[in-house]
Protein backbone atom coordinates (compact mmCIF):
# COMPACT_ATOMS: atom_id res chain seq x y z
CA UNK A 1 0.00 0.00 0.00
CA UNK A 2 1.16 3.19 -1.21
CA UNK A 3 1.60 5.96 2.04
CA UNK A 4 0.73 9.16 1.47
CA UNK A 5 2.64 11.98 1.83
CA UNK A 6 0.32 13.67 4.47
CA UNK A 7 1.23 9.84 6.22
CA UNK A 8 4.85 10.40 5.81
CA UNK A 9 5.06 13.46 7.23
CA UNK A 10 2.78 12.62 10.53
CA UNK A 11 5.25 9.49 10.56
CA UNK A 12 8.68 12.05 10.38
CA UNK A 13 6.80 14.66 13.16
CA UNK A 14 5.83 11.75 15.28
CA UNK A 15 9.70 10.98 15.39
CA UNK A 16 11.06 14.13 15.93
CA UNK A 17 8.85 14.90 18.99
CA UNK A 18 9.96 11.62 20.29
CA UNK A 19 13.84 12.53 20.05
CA UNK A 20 12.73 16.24 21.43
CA UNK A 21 10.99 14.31 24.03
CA UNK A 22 13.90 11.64 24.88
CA UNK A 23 16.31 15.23 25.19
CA UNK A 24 13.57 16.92 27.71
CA UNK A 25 14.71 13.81 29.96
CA UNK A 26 18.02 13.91 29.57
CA UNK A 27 18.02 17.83 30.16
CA UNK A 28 15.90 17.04 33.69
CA UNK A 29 18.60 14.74 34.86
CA UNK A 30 17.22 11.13 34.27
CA UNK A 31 19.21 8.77 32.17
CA UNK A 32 18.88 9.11 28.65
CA UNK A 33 16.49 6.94 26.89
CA UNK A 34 18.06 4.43 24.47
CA UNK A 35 16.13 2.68 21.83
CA UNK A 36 17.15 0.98 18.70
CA UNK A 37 17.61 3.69 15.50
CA UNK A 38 14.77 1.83 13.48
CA UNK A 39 11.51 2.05 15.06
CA UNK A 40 9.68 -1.39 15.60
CA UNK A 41 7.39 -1.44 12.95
CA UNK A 42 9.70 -1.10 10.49
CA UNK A 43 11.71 -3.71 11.20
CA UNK A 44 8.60 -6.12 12.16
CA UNK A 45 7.92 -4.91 8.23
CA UNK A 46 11.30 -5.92 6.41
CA UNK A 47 10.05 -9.81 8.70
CA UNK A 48 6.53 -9.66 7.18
CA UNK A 49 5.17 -8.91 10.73
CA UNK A 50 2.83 -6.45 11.95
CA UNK A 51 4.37 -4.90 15.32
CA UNK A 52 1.12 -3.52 17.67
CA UNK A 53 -0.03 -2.20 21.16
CA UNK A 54 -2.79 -2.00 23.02
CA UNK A 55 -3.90 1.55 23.88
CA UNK A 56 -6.09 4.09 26.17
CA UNK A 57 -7.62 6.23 23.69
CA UNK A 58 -7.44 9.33 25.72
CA UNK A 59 -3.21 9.27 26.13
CA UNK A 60 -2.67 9.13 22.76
CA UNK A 61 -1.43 12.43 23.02
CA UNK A 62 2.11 13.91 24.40
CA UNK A 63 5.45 11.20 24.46
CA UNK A 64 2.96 8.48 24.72
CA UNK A 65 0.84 9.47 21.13
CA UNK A 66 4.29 9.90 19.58
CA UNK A 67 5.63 6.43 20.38
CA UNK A 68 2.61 4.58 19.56
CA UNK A 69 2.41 6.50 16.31
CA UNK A 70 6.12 5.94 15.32
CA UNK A 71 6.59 2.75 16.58
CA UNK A 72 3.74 0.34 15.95
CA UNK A 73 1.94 -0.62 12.79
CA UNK A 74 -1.25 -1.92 14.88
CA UNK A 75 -3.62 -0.51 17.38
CA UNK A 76 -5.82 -2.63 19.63
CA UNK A 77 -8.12 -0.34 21.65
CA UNK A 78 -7.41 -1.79 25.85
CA UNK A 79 -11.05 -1.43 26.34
CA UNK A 80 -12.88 0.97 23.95
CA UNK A 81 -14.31 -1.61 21.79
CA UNK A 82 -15.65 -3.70 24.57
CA UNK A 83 -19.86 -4.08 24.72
CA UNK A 84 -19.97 -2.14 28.14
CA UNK A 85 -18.13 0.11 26.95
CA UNK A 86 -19.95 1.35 23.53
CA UNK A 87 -23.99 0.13 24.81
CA UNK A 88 -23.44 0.84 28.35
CA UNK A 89 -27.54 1.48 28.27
CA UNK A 90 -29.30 -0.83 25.46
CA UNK A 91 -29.94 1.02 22.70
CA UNK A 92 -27.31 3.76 23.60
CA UNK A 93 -24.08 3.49 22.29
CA UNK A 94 -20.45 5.73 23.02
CA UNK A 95 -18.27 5.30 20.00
CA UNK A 96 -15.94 8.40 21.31
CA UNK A 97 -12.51 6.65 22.40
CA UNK A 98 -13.40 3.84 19.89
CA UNK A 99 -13.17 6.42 17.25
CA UNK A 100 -10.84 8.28 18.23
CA UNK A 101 -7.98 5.05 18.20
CA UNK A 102 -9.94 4.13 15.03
CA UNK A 103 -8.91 7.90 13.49
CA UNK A 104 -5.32 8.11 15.18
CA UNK A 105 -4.24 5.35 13.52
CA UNK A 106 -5.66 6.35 10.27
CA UNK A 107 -3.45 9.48 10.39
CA UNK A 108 -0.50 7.08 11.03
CA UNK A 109 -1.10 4.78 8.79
CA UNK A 110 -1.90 2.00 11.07
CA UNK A 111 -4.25 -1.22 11.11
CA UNK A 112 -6.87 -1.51 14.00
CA UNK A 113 -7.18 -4.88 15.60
CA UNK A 114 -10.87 -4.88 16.75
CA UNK A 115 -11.27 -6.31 20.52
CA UNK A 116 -13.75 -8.17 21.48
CA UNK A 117 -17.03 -8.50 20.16
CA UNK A 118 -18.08 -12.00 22.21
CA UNK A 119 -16.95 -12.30 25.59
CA UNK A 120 -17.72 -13.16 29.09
CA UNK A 121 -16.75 -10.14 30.65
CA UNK A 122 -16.59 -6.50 30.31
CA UNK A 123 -20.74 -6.82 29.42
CA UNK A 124 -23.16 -4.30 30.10
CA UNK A 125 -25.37 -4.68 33.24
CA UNK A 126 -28.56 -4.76 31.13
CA UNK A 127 -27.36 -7.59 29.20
CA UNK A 128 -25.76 -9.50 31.87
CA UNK A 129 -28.43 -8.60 34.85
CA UNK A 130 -31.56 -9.84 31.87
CA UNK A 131 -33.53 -12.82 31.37
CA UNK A 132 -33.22 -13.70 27.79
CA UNK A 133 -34.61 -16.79 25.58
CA UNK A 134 -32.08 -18.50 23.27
CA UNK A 135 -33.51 -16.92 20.46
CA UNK A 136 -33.70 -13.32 22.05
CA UNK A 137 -29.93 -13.93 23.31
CA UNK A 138 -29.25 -15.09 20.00
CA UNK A 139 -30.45 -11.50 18.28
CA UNK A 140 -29.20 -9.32 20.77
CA UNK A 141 -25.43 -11.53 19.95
CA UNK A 142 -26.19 -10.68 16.13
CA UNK A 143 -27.13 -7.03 16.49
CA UNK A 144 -24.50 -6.36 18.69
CA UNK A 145 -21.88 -7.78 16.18
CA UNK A 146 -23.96 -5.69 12.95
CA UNK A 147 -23.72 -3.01 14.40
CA UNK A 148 -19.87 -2.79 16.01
CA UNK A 149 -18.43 -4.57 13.04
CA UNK A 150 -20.24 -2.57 10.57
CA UNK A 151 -19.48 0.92 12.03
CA UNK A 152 -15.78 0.24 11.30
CA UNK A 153 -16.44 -1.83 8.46
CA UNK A 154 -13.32 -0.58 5.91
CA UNK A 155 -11.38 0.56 9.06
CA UNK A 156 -10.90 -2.66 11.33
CA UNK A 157 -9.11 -5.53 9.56
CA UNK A 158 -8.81 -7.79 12.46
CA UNK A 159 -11.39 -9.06 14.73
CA UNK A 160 -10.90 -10.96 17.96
CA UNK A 161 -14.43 -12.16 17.58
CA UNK A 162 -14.66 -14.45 20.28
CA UNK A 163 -12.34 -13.88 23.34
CA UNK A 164 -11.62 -16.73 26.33
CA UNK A 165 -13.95 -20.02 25.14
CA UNK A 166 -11.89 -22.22 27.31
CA UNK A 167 -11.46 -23.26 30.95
CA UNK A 168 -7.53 -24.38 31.49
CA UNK A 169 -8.87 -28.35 30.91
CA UNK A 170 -10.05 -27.61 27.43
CA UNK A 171 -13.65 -27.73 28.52
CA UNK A 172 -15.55 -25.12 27.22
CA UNK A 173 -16.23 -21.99 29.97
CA UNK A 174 -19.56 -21.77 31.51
CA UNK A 175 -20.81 -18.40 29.63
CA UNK A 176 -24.07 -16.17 29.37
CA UNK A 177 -23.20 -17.01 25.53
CA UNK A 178 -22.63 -20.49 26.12
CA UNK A 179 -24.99 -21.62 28.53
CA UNK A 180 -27.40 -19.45 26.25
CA UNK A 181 -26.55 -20.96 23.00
CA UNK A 182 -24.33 -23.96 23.44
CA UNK A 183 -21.00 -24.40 21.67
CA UNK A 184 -22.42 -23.07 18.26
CA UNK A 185 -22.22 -19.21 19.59
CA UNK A 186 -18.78 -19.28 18.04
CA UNK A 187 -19.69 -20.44 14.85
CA UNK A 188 -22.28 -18.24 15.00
CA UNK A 189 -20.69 -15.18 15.89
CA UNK A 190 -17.93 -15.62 13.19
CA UNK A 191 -20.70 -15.94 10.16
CA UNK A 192 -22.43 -12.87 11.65
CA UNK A 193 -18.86 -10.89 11.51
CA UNK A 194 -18.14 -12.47 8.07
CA UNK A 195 -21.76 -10.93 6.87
CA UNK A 196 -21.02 -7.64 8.68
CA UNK A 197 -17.01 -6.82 7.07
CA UNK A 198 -16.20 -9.73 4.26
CA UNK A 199 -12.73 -8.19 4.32
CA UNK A 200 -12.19 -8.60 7.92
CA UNK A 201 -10.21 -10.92 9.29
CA UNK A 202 -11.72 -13.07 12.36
CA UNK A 203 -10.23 -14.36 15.05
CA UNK A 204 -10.53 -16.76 18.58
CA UNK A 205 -8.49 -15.06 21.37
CA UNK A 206 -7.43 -16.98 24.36
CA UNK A 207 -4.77 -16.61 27.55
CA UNK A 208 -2.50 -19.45 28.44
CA UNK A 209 -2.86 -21.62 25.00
CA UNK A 210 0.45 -20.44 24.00
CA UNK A 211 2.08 -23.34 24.75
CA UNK A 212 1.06 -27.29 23.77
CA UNK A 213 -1.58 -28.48 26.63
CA UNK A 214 -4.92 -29.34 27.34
CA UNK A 215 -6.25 -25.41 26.68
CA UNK A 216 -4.50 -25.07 23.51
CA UNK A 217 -5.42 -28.35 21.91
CA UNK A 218 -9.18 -27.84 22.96
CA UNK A 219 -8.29 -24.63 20.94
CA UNK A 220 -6.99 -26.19 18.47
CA UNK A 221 -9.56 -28.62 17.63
CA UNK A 222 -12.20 -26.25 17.80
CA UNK A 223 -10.27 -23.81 14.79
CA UNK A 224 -9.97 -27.50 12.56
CA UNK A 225 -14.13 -28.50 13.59
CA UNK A 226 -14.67 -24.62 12.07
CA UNK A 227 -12.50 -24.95 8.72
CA UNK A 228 -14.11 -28.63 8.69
CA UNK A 229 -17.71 -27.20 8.62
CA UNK A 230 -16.32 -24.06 6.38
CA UNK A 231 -17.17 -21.59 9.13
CA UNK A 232 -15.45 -18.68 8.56
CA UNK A 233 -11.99 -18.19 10.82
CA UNK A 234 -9.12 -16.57 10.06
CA UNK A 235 -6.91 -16.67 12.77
CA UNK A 236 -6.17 -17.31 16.26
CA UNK A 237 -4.95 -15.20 19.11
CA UNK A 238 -2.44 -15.99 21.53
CA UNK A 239 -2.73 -13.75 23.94
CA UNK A 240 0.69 -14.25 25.81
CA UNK A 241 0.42 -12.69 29.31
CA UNK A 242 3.22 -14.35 30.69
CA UNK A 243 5.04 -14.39 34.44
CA UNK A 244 8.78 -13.77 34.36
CA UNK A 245 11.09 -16.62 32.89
CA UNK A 246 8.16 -18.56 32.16
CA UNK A 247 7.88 -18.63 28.00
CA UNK A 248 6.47 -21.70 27.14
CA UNK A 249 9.43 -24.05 25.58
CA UNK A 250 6.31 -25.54 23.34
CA UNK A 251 5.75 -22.08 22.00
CA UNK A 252 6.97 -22.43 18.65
CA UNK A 253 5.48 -25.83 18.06
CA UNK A 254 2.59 -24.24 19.00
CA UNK A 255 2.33 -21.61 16.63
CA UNK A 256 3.51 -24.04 13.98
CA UNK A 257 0.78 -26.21 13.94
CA UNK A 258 -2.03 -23.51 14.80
CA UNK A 259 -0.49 -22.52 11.11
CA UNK A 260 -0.20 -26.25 9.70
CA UNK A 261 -4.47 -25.63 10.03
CA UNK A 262 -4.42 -23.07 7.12
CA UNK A 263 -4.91 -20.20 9.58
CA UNK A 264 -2.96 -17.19 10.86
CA UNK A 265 -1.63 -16.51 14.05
CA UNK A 266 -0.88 -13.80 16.48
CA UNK A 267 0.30 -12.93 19.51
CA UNK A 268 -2.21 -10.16 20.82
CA UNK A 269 -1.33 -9.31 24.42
CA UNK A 270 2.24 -9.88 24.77
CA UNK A 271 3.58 -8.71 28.63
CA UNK A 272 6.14 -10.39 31.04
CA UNK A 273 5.40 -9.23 34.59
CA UNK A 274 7.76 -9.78 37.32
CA UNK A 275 7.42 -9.49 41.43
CA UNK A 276 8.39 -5.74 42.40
CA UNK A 277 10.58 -3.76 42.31
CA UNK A 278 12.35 -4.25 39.39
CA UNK A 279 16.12 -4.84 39.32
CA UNK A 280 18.67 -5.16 36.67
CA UNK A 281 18.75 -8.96 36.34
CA UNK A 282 14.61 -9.40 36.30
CA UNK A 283 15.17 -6.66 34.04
CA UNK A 284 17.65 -9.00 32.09
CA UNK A 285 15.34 -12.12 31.88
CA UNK A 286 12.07 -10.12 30.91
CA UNK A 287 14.22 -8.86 28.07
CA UNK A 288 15.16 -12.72 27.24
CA UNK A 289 11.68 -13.81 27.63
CA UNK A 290 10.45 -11.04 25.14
CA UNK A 291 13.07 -11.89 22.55
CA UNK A 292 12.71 -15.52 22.78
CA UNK A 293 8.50 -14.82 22.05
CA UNK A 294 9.24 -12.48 19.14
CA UNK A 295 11.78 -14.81 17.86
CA UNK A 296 9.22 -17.79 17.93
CA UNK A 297 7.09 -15.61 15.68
CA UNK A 298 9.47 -14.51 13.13
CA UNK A 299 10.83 -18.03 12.56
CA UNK A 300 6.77 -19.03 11.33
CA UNK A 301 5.54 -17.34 8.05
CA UNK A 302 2.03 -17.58 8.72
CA UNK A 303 2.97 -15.48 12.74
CA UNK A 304 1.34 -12.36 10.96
CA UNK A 305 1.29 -10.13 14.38
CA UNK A 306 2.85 -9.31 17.59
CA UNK A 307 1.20 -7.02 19.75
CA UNK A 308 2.51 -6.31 23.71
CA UNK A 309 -0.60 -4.93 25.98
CA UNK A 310 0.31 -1.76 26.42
CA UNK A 311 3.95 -0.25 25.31
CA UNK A 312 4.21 1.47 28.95
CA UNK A 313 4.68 0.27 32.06
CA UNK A 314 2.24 3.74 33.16
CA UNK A 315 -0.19 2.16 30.67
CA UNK A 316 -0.41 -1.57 32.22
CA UNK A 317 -3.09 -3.59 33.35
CA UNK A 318 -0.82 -5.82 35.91
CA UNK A 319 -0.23 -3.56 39.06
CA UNK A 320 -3.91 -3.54 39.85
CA UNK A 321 -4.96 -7.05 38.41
CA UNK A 322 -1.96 -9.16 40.28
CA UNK A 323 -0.93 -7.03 43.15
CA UNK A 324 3.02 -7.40 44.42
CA UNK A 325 3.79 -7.65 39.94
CA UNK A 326 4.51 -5.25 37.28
CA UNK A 327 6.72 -3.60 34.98
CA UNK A 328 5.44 -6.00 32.38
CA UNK A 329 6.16 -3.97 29.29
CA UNK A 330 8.93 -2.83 27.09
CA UNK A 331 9.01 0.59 28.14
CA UNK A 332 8.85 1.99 31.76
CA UNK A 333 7.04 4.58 33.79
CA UNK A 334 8.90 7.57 31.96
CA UNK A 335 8.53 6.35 28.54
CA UNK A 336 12.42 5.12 28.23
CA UNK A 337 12.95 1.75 26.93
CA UNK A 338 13.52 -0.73 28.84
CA UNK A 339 15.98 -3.60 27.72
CA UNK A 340 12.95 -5.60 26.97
CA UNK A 341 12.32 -3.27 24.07
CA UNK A 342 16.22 -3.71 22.60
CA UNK A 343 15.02 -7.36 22.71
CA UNK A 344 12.09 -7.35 20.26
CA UNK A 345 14.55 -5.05 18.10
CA UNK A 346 16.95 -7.49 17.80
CA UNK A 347 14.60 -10.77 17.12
CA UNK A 348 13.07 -8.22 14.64
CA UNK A 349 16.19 -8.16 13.18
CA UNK A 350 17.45 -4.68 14.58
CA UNK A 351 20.99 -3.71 16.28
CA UNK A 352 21.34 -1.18 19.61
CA UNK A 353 24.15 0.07 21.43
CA UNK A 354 24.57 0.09 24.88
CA UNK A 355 24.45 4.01 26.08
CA UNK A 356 28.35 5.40 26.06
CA UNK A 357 30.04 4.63 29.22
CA UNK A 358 27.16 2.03 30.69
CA UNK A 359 28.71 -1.14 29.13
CA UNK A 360 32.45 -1.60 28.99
CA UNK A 361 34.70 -4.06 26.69
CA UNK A 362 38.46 -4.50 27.08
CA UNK A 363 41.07 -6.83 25.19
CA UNK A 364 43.68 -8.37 26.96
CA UNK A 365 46.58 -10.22 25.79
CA UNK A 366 46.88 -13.05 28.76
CA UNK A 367 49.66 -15.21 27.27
CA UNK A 368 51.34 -14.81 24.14
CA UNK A 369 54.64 -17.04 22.44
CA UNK A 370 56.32 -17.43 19.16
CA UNK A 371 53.49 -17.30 16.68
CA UNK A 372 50.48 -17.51 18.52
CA UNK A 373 48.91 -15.55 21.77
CA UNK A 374 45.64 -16.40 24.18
CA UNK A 375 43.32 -12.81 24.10
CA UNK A 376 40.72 -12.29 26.44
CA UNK A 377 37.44 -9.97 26.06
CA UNK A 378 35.59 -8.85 28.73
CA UNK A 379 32.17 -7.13 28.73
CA UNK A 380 31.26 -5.03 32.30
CA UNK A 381 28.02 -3.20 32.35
CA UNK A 382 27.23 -0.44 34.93
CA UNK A 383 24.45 1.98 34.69
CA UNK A 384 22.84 -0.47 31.86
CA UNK A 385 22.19 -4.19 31.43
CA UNK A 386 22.36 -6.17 28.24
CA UNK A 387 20.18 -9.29 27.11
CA UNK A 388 23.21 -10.31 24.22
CA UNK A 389 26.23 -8.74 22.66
CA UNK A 390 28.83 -8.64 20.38
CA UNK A 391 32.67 -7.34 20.37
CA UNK A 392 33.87 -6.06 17.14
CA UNK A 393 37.61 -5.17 16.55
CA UNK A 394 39.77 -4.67 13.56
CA UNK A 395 43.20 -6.13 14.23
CA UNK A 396 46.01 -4.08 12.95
CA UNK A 397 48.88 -6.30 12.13
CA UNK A 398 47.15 -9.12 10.41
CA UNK A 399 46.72 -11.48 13.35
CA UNK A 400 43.77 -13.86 13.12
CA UNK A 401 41.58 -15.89 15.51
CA UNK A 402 42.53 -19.31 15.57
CA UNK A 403 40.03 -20.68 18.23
CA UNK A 404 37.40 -19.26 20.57
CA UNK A 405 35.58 -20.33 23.74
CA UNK A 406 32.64 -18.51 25.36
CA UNK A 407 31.62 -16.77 22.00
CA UNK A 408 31.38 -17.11 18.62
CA UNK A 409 33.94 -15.15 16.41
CA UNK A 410 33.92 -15.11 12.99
CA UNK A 411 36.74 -12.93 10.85
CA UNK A 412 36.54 -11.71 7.29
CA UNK A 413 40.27 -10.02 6.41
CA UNK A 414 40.91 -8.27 9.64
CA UNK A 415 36.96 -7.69 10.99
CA UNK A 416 36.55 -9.87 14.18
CA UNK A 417 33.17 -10.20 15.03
CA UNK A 418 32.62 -12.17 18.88
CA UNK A 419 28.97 -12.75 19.74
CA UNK A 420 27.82 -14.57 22.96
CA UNK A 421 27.05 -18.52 23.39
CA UNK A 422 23.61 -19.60 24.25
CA UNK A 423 24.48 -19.29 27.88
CA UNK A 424 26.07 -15.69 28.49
CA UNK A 425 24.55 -13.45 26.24
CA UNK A 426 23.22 -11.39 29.44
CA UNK A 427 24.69 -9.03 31.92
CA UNK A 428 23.14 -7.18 34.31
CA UNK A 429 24.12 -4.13 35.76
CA UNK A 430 27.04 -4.19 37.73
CA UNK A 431 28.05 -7.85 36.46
CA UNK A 432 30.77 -9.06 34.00
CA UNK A 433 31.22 -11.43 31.27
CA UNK A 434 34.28 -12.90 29.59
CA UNK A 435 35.36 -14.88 26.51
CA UNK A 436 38.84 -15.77 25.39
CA UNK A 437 40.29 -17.17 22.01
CA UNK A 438 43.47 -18.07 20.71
CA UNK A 439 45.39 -16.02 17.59
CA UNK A 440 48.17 -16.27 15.45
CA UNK A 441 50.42 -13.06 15.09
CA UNK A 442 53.65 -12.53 13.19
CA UNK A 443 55.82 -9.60 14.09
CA UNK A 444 53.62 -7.51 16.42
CA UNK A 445 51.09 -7.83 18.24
CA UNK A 446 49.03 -4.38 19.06
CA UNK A 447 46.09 -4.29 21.04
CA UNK A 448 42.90 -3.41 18.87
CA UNK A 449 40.01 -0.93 20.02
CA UNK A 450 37.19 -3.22 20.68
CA UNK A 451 33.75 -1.60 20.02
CA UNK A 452 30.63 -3.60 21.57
CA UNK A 453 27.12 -3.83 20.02
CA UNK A 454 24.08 -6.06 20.33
């Protein structure tokens, strides 16, 4: 799709009042902000990805418009789009915050992921509090989704059209919708959002199916029943609220065969929250645990979307749902990014540097005889922490690497490129890594300046 020029140039102001914003904080004293040059969405772009955030329709102004303009391709509206929110009173509906998301990402040439039209909570008390026959339950289901998916009709492409089916055994959850209507309300509800928007893509949403168990494979068997019976279904929505150094290993699997089905997948609610406060090494593992989920979805074509609920940690759900957690998202309280957000980057695809003078490297010659010498590299952060790295040198008298433990170094002429094993690639602040290799030399030996990246 072709972006227009009045696009590119909300895109270019979106960015500059983010930089003017990022030196406001620096100029107040708090440590500069340090993100990765390309924004997020274009690097989820160059993987075929589309990079989103939930959002509070009334923020979307200030540091906090700018970043979710310049930085994500998607917009799922928090709450907006929920029944109690747009029919609090039957018959009366408040489309104000819904519209408003729906026209800020217009102007920034975003997609709108449309959340929820069938769900068990977030109802309005005059629909909940009722007594309703199947068959008036059944209209009031296929009014609701007329109307909501035909206002934006052109506007949403996505639809999570039925959030939360499933009780953690695979069982289906005791609903209004399902005690109502029996297991058909989903097939149901996805014909009536296919007749609303044909263009629309339709999704099931659920939490803790993003791993292989008995709630994902009820999921799963309900997505091949639909494409059996040629009910319409698109996708399917992991939501990915996940607790601190807990990614499911069965994650990519997962995805895999949700695609194997001839449907799309996406991960719509991506956050890692930890037990407070915060400290450089949590810190380091929510930044693992965010890379190793974004990495899961870039290595599966049909992973169309990552979206993390909520880009701020100011803008989270997880303080007030699970008291004691937080700090669940990439960036924190003050809008800086957090090294969670360097780790999406870089399973995106994208390079960071560590801010000057937060993360050390020095060379060391330890040993060193006729024709051949032992170097060691070590890494030191302080101020910063790191979630994987890389030491780059250029030696200056032709030596070359003949062996290397605790990294991997490759060298093309006299470029030596070291990035961490499996096992080190993190350092939290205040802590130390090392790796060491062996080299040929002939005549001298100088020490090279080592630079360090991500």
């Amino acid at each position: 799709m072709r972006t227009s020029r009045s696009a590119v140039r909300a895109r270019l102001a979106a960015l500059c009042a983010g930089l003017l914003a990022a030196g406001a904080l620096f100029a107040a004293g708090a440590a500069p902000a340090h993100a990765a040059a390309t924004p997020l969405r274009d690097l989820a772009a160059a993987k075929g990805k589309v990079m989103g955030t939930a959002v509070t329709g009334s923020k979307l102004t200030g540091t906090y418009g700018d970043l979710a303009g310049a930085q994500f391709s998607s917009l799922t509206p928090g709450n907006a789009m929920k029944w109690g929110s747009v029919e609090p009173t039957q018959g009366t509906f408040n489309w104000a915050e819904a519209d408003q998301i729906v026209a800020f990402a217009q102007a920034h040439d975003q997609l709108v992921r449309g959340h929820t039209l069938v769900w068990h909570s977030q109802n309005p008390s005059w629909l909940t509090n009722g007594t309703w026959t199947s068959a008036q339950l059944g209209t009031l289901l296929q009014n609701h989704i007329a109307t909501e998916v035909g206002r934006y009709k052109g506007k949403v492409s996505v639809w999570d059209v039925v959030n939360e089916p499933f009780n953690e055994d695979g069982t289906y959850r005791s609903t209004l919708w399902y005690d109502g209507l029996g297991p058909d309300y989903i097939a149901s509800a996805l014909t009536w959002a296919r007749a609303a928007d044909p263009a629309a893509k339709l999704y099931v949403n659920d939490y803790n199916v993003e791993g292989v168990g008995a709630k994902s494979t009820a999921l799963y068997n309900l997505v091949k029943s639909l494409k059996e019976r040629g009910v319409p279904i698109d996708g399917v929505g992991l939501q990915a609220h996940l607790i601190l150094g807990q990614v499911p290993s069965t994650l990519q699997q997962n995805i895999q065969r949700f695609a194997d089905l001839g449907v799309d997948v996406a991960i719509t609610e991506l956050d890692v929250r930890m037990a407070l406060p915060a400290d450089s090494a949590k810190l380091a593992q929510q930044a693992a645990d965010y890379k190793a989920v974004t990495a899961a979805c870039v290595a599966v074509t049909r992973c169309v979307n990552l979206t993390v609920w909520g880009f701020t940690d100011s803008d989270s759900w997880v303080e007030s749902t699970f008291p004691g957690y937080g700090a669940a998202t990439p960036y924190d309280a003050n809008y800086a990014p957090k090294p969670a957000y360097n780790a999406i980057a870089e399973a995106l695809g994208g390079t960071s540097t560590p801010p000057t003078g937060a993360c050390a490297v020095t060379y060391a010659v330890t040993s060193q005889w006729n024709t051949g010498f032992t170097g060691q590299v070590t890494i030191a952060c302080s101020g910063a922490a790191l979630s994987s790295w890389k030491a780059n040198w250029t030696f200056g008298a032709g030596q070359q690497v003949t062996q290397a433990w605790n990294a991997t170094c490759t060298q093309s002429g006299t470029a030596v490129s070291c990035a961490n094993a499996s096992y080190n690639g993190t350092v939290p602040d205040g802590g130390s890594v090392s790796f060491g290799f062996n080299g040929s030399w002939s005549g001298s030996n100088p020490v090279p300046t080592v630079t360090l990246g991500q």
